[in-house]
Structure formats: C-alpha cells, structure tokens
N, C-alpha and C. Protein backbone atom coordinates (compact mmCIF):
# COMPACT_ATOMS: atom_id res chain seq x y z
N UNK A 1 165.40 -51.90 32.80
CA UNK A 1 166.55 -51.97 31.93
C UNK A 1 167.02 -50.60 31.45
N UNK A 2 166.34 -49.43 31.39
CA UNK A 2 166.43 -48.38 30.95
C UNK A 2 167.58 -47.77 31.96
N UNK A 3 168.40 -46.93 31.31
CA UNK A 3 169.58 -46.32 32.30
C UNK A 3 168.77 -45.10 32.77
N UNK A 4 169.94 -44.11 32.16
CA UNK A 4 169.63 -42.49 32.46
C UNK A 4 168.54 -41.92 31.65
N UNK A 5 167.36 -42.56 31.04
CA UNK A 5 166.59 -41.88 30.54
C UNK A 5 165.14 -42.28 30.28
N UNK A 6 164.12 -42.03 30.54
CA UNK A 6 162.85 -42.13 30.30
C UNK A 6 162.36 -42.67 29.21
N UNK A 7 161.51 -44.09 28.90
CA UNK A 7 160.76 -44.49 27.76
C UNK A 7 159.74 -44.51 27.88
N UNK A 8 159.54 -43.71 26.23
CA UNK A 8 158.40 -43.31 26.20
C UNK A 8 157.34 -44.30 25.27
N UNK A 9 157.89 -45.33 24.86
CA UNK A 9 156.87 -46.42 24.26
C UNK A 9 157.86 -47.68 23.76
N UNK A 10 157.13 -48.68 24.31
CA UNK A 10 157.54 -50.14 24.09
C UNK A 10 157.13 -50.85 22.82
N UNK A 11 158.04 -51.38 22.39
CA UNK A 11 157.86 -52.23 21.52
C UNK A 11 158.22 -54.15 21.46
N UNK A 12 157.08 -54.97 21.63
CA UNK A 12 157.61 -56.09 22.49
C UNK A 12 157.64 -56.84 21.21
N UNK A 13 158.93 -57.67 20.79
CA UNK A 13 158.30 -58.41 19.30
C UNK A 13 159.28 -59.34 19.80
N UNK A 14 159.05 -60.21 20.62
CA UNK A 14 159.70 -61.60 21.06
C UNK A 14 158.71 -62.38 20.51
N UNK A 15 159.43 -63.53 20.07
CA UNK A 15 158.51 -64.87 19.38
C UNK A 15 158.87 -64.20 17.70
N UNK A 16 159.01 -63.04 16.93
CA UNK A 16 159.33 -62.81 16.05
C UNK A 16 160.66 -63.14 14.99
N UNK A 17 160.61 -63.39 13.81
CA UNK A 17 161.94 -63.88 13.41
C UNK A 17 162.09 -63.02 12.68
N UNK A 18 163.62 -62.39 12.21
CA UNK A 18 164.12 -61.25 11.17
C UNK A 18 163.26 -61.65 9.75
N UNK A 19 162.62 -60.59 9.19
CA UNK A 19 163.26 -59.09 9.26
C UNK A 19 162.07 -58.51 10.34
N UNK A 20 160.85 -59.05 10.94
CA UNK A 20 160.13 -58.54 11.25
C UNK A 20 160.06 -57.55 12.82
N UNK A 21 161.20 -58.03 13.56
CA UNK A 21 161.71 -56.73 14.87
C UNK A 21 161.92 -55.59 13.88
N UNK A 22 162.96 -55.67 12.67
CA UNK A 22 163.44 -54.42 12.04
C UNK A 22 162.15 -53.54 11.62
N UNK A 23 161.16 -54.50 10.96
CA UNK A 23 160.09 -53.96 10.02
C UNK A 23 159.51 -53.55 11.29
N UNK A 24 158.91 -53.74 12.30
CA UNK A 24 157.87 -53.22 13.31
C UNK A 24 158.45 -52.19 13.99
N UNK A 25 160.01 -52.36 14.39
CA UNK A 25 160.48 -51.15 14.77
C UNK A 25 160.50 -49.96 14.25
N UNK A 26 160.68 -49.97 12.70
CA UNK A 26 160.84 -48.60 11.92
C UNK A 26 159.19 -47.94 11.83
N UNK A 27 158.54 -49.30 11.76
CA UNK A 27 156.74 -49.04 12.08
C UNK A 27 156.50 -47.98 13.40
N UNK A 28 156.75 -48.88 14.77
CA UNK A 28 156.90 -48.05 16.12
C UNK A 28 157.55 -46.72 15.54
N UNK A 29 158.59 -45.88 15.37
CA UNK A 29 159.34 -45.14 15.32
C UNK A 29 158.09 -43.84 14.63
N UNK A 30 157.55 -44.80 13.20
CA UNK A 30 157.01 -43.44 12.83
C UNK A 30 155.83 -42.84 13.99
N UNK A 31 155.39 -43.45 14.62
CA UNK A 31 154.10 -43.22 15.28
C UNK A 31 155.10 -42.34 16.43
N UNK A 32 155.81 -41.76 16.76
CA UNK A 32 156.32 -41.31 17.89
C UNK A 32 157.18 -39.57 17.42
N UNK A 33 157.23 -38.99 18.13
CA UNK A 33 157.84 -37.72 18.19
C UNK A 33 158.70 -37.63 18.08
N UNK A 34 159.97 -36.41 17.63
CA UNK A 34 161.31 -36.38 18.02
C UNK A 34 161.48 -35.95 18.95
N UNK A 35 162.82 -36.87 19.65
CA UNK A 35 163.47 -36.95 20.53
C UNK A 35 162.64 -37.70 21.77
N UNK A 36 161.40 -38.52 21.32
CA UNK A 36 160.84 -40.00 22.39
C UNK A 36 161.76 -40.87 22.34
N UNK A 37 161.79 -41.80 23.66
CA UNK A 37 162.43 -43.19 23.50
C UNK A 37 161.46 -44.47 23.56
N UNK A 38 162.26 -45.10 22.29
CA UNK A 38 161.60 -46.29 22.08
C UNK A 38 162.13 -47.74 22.48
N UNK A 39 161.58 -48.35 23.54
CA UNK A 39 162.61 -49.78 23.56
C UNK A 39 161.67 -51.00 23.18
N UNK A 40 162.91 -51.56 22.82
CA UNK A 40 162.22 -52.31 21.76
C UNK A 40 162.80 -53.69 22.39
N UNK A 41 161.65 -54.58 22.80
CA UNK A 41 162.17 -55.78 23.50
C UNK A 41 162.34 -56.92 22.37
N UNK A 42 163.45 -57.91 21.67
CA UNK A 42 163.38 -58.90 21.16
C UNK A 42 164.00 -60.30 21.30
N UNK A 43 163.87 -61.44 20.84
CA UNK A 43 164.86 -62.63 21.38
C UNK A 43 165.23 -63.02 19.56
N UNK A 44 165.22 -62.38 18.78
CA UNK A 44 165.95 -62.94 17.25
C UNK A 44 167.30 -62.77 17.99
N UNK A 45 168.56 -63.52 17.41
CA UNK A 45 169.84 -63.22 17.65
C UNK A 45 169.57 -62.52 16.45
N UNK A 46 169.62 -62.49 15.39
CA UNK A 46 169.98 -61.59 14.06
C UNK A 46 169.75 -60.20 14.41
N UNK A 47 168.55 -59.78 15.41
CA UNK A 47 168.24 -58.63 15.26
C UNK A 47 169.39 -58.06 16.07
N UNK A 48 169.42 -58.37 17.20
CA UNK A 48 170.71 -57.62 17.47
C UNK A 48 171.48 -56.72 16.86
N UNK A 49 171.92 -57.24 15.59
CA UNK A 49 172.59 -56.70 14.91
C UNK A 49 171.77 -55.74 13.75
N UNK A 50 170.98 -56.11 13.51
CA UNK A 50 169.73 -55.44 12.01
C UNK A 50 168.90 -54.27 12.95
N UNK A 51 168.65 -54.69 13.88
CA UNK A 51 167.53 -52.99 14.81
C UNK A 51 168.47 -52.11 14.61
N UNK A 52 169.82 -52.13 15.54
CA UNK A 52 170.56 -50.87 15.80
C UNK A 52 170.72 -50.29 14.08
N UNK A 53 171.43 -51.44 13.36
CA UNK A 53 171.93 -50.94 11.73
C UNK A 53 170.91 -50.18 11.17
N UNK A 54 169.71 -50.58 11.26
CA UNK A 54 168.39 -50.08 10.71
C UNK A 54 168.37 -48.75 11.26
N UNK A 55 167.85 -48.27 12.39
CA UNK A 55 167.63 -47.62 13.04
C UNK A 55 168.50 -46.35 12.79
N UNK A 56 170.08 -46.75 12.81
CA UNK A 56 171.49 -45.67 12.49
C UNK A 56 170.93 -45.28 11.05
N UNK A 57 171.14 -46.53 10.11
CA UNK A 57 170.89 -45.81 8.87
C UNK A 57 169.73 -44.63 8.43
N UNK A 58 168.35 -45.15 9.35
CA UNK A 58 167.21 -44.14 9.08
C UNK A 58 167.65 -42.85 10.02
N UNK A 59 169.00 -42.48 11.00
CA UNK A 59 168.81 -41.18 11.39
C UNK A 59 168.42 -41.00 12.71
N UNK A 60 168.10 -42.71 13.24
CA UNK A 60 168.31 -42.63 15.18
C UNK A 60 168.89 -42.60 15.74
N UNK A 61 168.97 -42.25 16.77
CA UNK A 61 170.12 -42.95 17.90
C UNK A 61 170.00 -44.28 18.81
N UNK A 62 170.60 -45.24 18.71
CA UNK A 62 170.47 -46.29 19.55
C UNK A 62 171.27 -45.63 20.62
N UNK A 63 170.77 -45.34 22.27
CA UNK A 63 170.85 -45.26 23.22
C UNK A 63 172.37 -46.37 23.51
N UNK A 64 171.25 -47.28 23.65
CA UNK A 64 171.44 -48.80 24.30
C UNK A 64 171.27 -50.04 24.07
N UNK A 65 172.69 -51.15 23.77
CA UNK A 65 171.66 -52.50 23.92
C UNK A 65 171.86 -53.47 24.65
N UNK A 66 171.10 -53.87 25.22
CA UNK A 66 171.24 -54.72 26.34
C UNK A 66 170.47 -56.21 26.24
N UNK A 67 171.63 -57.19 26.30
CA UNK A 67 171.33 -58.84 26.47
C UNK A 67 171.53 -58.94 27.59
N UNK A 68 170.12 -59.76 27.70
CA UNK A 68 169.56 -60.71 29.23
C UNK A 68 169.32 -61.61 28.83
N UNK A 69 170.19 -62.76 29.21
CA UNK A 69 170.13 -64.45 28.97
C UNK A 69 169.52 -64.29 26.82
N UNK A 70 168.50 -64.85 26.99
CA UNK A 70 167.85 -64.67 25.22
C UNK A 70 167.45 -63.31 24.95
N UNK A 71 166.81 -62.41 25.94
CA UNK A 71 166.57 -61.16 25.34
C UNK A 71 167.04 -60.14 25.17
N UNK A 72 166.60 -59.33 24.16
CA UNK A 72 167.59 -58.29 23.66
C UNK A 72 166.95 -56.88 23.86
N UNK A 73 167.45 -55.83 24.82
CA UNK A 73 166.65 -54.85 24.48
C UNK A 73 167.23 -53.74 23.55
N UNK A 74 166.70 -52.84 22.93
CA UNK A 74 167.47 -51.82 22.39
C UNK A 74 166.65 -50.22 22.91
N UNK A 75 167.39 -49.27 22.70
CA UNK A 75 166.44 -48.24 23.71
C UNK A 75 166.80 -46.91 22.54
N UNK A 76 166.48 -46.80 21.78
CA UNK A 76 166.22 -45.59 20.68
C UNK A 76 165.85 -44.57 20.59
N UNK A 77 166.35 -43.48 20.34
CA UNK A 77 165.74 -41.93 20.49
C UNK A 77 165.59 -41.74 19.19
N UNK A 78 164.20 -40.85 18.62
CA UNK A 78 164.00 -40.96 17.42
C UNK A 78 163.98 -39.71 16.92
N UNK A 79 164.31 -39.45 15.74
CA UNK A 79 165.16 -37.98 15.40
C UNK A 79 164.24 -38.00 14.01
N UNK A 80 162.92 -37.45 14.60
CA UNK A 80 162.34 -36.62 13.21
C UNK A 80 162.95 -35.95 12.54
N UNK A 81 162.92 -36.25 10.83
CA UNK A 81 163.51 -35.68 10.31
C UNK A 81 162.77 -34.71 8.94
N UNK A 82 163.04 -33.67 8.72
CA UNK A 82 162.01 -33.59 7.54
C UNK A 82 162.95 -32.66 6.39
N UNK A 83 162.43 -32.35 5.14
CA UNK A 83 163.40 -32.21 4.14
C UNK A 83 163.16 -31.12 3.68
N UNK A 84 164.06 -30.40 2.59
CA UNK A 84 164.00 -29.69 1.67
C UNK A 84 165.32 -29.68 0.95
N UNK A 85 165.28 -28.71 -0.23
CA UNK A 85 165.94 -28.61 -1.16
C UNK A 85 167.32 -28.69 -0.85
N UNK A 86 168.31 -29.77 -1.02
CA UNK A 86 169.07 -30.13 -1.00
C UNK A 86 170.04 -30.44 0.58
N UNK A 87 169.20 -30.18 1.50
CA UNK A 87 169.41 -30.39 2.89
C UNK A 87 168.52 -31.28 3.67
N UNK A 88 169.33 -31.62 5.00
CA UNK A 88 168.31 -32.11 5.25
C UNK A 88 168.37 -32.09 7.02
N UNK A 89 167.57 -32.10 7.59
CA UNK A 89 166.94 -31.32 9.02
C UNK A 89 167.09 -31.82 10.09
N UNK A 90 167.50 -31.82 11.46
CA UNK A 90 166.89 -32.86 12.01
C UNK A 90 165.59 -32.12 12.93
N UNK A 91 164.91 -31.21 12.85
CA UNK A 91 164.08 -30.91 13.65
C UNK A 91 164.43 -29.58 14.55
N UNK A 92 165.71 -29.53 14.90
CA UNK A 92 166.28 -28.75 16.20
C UNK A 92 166.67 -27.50 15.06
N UNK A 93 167.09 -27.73 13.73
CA UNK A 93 167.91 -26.44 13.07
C UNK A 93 169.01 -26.63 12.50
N UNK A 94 169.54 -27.91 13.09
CA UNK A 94 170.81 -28.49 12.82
C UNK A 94 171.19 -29.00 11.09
N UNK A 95 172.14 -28.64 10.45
CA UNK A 95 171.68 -29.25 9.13
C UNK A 95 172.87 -30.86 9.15
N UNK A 96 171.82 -31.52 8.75
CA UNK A 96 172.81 -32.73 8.42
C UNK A 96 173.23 -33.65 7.40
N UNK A 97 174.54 -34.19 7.53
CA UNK A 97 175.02 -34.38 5.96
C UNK A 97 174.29 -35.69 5.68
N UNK A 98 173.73 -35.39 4.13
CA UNK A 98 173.16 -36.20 3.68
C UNK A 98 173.90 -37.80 3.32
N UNK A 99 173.46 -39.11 3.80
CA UNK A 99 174.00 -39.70 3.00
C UNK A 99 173.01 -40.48 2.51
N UNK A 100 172.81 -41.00 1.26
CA UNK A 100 172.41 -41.29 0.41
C UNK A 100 172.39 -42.74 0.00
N UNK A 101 171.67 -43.20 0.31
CA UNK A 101 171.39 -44.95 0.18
C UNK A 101 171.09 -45.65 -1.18
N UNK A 102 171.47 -44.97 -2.19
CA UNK A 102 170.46 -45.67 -3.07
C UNK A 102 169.19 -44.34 -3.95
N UNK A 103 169.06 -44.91 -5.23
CA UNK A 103 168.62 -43.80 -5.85
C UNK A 103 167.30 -43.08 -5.12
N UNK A 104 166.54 -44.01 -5.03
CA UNK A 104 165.40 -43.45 -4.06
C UNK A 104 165.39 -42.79 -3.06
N UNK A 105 166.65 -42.70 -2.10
CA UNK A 105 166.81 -42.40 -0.94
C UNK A 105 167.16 -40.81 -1.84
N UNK A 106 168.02 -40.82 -2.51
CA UNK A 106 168.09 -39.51 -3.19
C UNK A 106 166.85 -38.59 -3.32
N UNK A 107 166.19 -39.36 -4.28
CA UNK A 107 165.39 -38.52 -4.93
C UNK A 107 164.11 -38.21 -3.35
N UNK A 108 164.11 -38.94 -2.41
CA UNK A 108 163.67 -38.75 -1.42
C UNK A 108 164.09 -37.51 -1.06
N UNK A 109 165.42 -37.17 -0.54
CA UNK A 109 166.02 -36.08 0.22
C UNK A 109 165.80 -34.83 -0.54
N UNK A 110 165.69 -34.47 -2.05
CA UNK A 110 165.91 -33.80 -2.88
C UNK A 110 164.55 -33.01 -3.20
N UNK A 111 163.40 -33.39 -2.67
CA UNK A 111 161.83 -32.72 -2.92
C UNK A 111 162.09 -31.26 -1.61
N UNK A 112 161.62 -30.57 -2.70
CA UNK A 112 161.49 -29.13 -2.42
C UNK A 112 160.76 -28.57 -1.12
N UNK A 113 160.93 -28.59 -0.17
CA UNK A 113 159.94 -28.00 0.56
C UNK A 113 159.65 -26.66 0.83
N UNK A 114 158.33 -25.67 1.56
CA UNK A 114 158.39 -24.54 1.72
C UNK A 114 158.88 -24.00 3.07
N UNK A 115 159.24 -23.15 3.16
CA UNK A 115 159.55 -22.17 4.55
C UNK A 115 161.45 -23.31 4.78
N UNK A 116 162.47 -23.34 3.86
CA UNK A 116 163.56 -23.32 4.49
C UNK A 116 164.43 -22.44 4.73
N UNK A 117 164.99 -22.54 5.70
CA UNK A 117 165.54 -21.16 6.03
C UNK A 117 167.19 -21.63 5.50
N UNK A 118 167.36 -22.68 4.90
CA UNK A 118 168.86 -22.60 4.36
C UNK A 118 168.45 -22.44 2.67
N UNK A 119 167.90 -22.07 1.91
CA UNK A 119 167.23 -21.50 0.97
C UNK A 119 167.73 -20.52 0.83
C-alpha cells in the first residue's frame, strides 16, 4: 500500500474502536525518530477521520490515506519536535509557528530550554 516511500514501523489496530487507533497511534509515534514512517493499519470508520486530525494537530505529516473495502491505512512521517523559549523546532532548524491548543499546550511550548540558537 505504501507509494513513494519506505515504512519504517507498523501499527496494526483493526478489531479496535475510537478513541483507541488515535491513542495507540500517538503511542507508536513517540517510540520512533524524526522523519520515520509510520502506517498505521485500521477498520474504525471514525478513525479515518480522528488519526489524520490527531496526528496534524501533534505536528505530523499524514503522507497518505488509503481505503480498501473496510480497511483504512494511514502512512505518517513523524516530525520530532522539541522546545524552547518561546519557539518551537522541528528538528531540521526550521522554526515553527506555534499554535496553541489550550492552556497546557501553552505552558507546554513555553519551558525554557538550553543551547537555543534563536535565543
């Protein structure tokens, strides 16, 4: 199912009902590097729609998604991200605009880190 690009770890959560593709996916994601691909096999119809949303909001890229008869795949590149003072990273140097979900997500982005070079 994979197009133009190499996966680098599966995630199979068929037989699962929402929220739990979303919850295991963001699970899968941390265990993996930036810029691995993750596909993530499911048959929820809901998820369809909740993986990719999930996934965008935390800062991935959904590749791809692809329905076969009941199953759903999605194929995700995962964009470590890490923080400091009032910016925020994706790994490569790049700075990107923060958006902000909610107070926590704030006060998340906003912890100080050492060695930034936009400082």
């Amino acid at each position: 199912m994979a197009e133009n690009f190499t996966v680098d770890a599966t995630l199979d959560v068929r037989g699962e009902s929402c929220p739990y593709p979303e919850l295991y996916t963001l699970e899968a994601i941390e265990k993996l590097e930036g810029g691995e691909i993750l596909e993530v096999i499911a048959d929820c119809p809901q998820s369809f729609i909740n993986v990719p949303a999930s996934c965008k909001r935390h800062g991935h890229e959904v590749l791809s998604k692809v329905k076969d008869g009941t199953t759903l795949y999605y194929y995700i590149r995962v964009c470590k991200r890490f923080r400091c003072a009032g910016h925020l990273h994706d790994g490569k140097g790049a700075v990107q605009k923060v958006i902000l979900y909610g107070l926590l997500d704030a006060l998340f982005y906003m912890i100080p880190t050492k060695n930034c070079p936009f400082q």
